[in-house]
Structure formats: C-alpha cells, structure tokens
Protein backbone atom coordinates (compact mmCIF):
# COMPACT_ATOMS: atom_id res chain seq x y z
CA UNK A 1 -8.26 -22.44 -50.65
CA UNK A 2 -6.19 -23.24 -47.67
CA UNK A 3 -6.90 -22.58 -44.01
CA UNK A 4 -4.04 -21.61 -42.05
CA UNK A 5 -5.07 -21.65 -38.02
CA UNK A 6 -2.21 -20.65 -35.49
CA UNK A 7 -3.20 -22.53 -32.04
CA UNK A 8 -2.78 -20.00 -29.25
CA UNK A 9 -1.95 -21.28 -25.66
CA UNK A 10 -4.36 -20.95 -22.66
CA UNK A 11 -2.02 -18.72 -21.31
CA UNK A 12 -2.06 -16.41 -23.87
CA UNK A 13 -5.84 -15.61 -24.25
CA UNK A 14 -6.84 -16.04 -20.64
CA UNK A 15 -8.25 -12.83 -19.05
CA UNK A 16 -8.03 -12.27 -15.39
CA UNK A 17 -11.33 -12.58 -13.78
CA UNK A 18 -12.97 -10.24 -11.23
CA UNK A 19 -12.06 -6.48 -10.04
CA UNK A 20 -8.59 -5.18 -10.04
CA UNK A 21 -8.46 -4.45 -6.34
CA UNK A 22 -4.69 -3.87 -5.78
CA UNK A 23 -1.59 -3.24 -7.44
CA UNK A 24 1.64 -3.27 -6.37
CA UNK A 25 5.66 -3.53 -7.51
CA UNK A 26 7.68 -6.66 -5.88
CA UNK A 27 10.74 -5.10 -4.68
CA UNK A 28 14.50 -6.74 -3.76
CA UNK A 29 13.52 -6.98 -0.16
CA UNK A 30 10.76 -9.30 -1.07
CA UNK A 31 13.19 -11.91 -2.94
CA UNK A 32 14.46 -15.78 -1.42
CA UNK A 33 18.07 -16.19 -2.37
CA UNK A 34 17.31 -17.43 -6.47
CA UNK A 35 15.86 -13.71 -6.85
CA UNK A 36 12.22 -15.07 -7.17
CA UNK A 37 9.63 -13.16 -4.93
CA UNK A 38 8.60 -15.17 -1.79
CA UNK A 39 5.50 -17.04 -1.73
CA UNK A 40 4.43 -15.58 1.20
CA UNK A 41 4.99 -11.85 0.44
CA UNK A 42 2.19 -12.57 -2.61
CA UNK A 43 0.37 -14.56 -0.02
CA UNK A 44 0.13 -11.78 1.81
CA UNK A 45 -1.14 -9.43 -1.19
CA UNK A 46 -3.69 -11.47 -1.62
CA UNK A 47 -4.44 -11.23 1.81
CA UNK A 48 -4.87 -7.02 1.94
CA UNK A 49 -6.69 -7.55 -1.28
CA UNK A 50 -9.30 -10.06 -0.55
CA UNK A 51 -9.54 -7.85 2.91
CA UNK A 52 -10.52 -5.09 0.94
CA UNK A 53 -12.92 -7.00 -1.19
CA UNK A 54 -14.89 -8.77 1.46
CA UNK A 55 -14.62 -5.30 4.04
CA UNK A 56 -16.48 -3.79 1.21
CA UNK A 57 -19.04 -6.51 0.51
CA UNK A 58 -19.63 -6.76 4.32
CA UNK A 59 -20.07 -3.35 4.56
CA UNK A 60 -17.37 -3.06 7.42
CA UNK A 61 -14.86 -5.02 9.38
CA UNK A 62 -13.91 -8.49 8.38
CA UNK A 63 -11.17 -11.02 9.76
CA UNK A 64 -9.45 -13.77 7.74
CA UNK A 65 -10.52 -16.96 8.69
CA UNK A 66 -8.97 -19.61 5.82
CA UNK A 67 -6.84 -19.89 2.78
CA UNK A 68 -8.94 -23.33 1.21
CA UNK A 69 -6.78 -23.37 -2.08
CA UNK A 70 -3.70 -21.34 -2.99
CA UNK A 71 -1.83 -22.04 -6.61
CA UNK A 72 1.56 -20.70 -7.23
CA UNK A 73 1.68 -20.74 -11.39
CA UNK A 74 4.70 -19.18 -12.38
CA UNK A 75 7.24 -17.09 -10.14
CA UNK A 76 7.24 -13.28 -9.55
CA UNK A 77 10.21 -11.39 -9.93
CA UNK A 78 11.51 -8.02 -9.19
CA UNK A 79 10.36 -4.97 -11.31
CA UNK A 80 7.13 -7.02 -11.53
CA UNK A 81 4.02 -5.15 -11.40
CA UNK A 82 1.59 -7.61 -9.18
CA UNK A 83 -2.16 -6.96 -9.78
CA UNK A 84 -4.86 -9.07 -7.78
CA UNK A 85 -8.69 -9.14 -9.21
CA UNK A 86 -10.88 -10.77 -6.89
CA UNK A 87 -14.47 -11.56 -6.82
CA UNK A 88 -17.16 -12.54 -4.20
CA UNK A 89 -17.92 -15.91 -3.71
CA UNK A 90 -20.26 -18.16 -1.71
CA UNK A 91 -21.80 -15.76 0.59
CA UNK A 92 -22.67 -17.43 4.42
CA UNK A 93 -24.41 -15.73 7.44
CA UNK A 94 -21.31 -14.31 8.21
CA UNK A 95 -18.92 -15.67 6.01
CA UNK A 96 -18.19 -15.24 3.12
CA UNK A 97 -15.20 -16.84 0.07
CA UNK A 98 -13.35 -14.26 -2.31
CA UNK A 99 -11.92 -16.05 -4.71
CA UNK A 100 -8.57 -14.35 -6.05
CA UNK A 101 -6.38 -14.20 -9.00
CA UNK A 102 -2.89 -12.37 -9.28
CA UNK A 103 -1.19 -11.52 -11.98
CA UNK A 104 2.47 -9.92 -12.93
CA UNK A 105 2.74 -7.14 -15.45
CA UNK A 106 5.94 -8.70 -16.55
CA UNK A 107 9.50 -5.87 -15.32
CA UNK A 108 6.29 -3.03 -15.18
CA UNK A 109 5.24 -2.45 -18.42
CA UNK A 110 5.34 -6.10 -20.34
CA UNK A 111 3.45 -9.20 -20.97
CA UNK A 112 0.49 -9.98 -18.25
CA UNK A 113 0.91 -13.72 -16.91
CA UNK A 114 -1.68 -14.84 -13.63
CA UNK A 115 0.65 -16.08 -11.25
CA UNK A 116 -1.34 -17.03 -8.54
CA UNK A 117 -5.30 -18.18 -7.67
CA UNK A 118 -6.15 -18.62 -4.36
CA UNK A 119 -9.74 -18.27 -2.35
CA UNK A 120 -10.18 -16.86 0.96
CA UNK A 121 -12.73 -17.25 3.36
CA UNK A 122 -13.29 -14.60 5.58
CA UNK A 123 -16.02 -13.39 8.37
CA UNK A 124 -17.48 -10.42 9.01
CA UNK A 125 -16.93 -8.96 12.57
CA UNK A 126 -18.79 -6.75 14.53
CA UNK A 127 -16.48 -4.02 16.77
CA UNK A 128 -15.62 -6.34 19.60
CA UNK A 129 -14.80 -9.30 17.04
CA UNK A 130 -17.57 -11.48 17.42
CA UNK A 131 -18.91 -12.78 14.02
CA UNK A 132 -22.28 -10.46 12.63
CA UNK A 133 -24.32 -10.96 9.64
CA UNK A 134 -23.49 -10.55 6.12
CA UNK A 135 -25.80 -7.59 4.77
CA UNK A 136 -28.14 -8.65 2.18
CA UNK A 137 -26.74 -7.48 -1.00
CA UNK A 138 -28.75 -3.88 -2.05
C-alpha cells in the first residue's frame, strides 16, 4: 500500500494566536503610491488594539511606552479585512508587553494570511499620568 502525504506550508496551517481585539477594513486613503497599505497606518492598529488589551488588563488607563519588535510579513491591500489578536505578556509593576499579531482576511471575505507581529510595551497610568501598579490578576 502506498502513502501519499501532501506537505502543507507554515503559512497555511498557522492559527493566529491570542484574542481578536479589533477589526477593521484598509481603505484607499490608507495606500503609498504601489496601492499597498502603509506600514504605519497598521502600525497604528496595532497600536488602538494593544491599547485596548493592556487598558483592560490594567484595569484602566495605560500609555504606550515601546514598540521592541515589529515584523511586516506580507503587504495589506485595499478591501482587506485587518484583524489584530493580541495577548498579555510579561507583566511588570507597572508595565506590562502585549504581544500582537495581525492578520488580513484577504479583499473581505477570502483567505486569512498574518501580516504583521509586533509587541508593545505599555504602562499603566494613574489620572495625572504618573506610572501606578499593575493589579494583581483576579
């Protein structure tokens, strides 16, 4: 009997990793002159989402403090849906990393590719911007 195996790519089995925290359509007003979407409007994506993230692990306000690693994979393009999953790092006294993954829902409806990892670090503020504790986790 013979054993036919079909190799699949990394790419195509890879699962994003972490909560879907925002989604979001890349529009013609976010493109550089080849049509590709800017790096730094899905910088900035990233940014909102990983605000979100650590605002809700911190329990209230936080401020970006770093971008330690960011990975442009493959471009995004308009009619791309862009959907960033983060997840919770390394957790200071009032730091803390979110480590981020986006990826592009290929002209809205097709294949899912990840696009972009980055991490974040970002600290948790009290309400006249001076760096507070981290709650313990409940």
């Amino acid at each position: 009997m013979e054993s036919h195996v079909t190799a699949t790519s990394d790419a195509e089995t890879e699962q994003p990793t972490g909560d879907l925290t925002l989604r979001t359509m890349a529009m013609p007003a976010d493109t550089n002159a080849s049509g590709d979407i800017f790096g730094g409007w899905v910088l900035s994506q990233m940014d909102l989402a990983g605000g979100i993230a650590a605002g809700q692990r911190a329990g209230g306000r936080v401020v970006t403090i770093a971008i330690d690693r960011m990975k442009f994979i493959r471009p995004v393009h308009v009619g791309d849906v862009l959907c960033i999953y983060t997840r919770v790092g390394r957790i200071g006294r009032s730091s803390m990393e979110i480590n981020m993954e986006a990826w592009a829902l290929r002209h809205r409806y097709g294949q899912r590719e990840k696009v972009t990892e980055a991490m974040f670090t970002f600290v948790a503020v009290d309400e006249d911007g001076r760096p507070r504790p981290v709650p313990a986790e409940c």
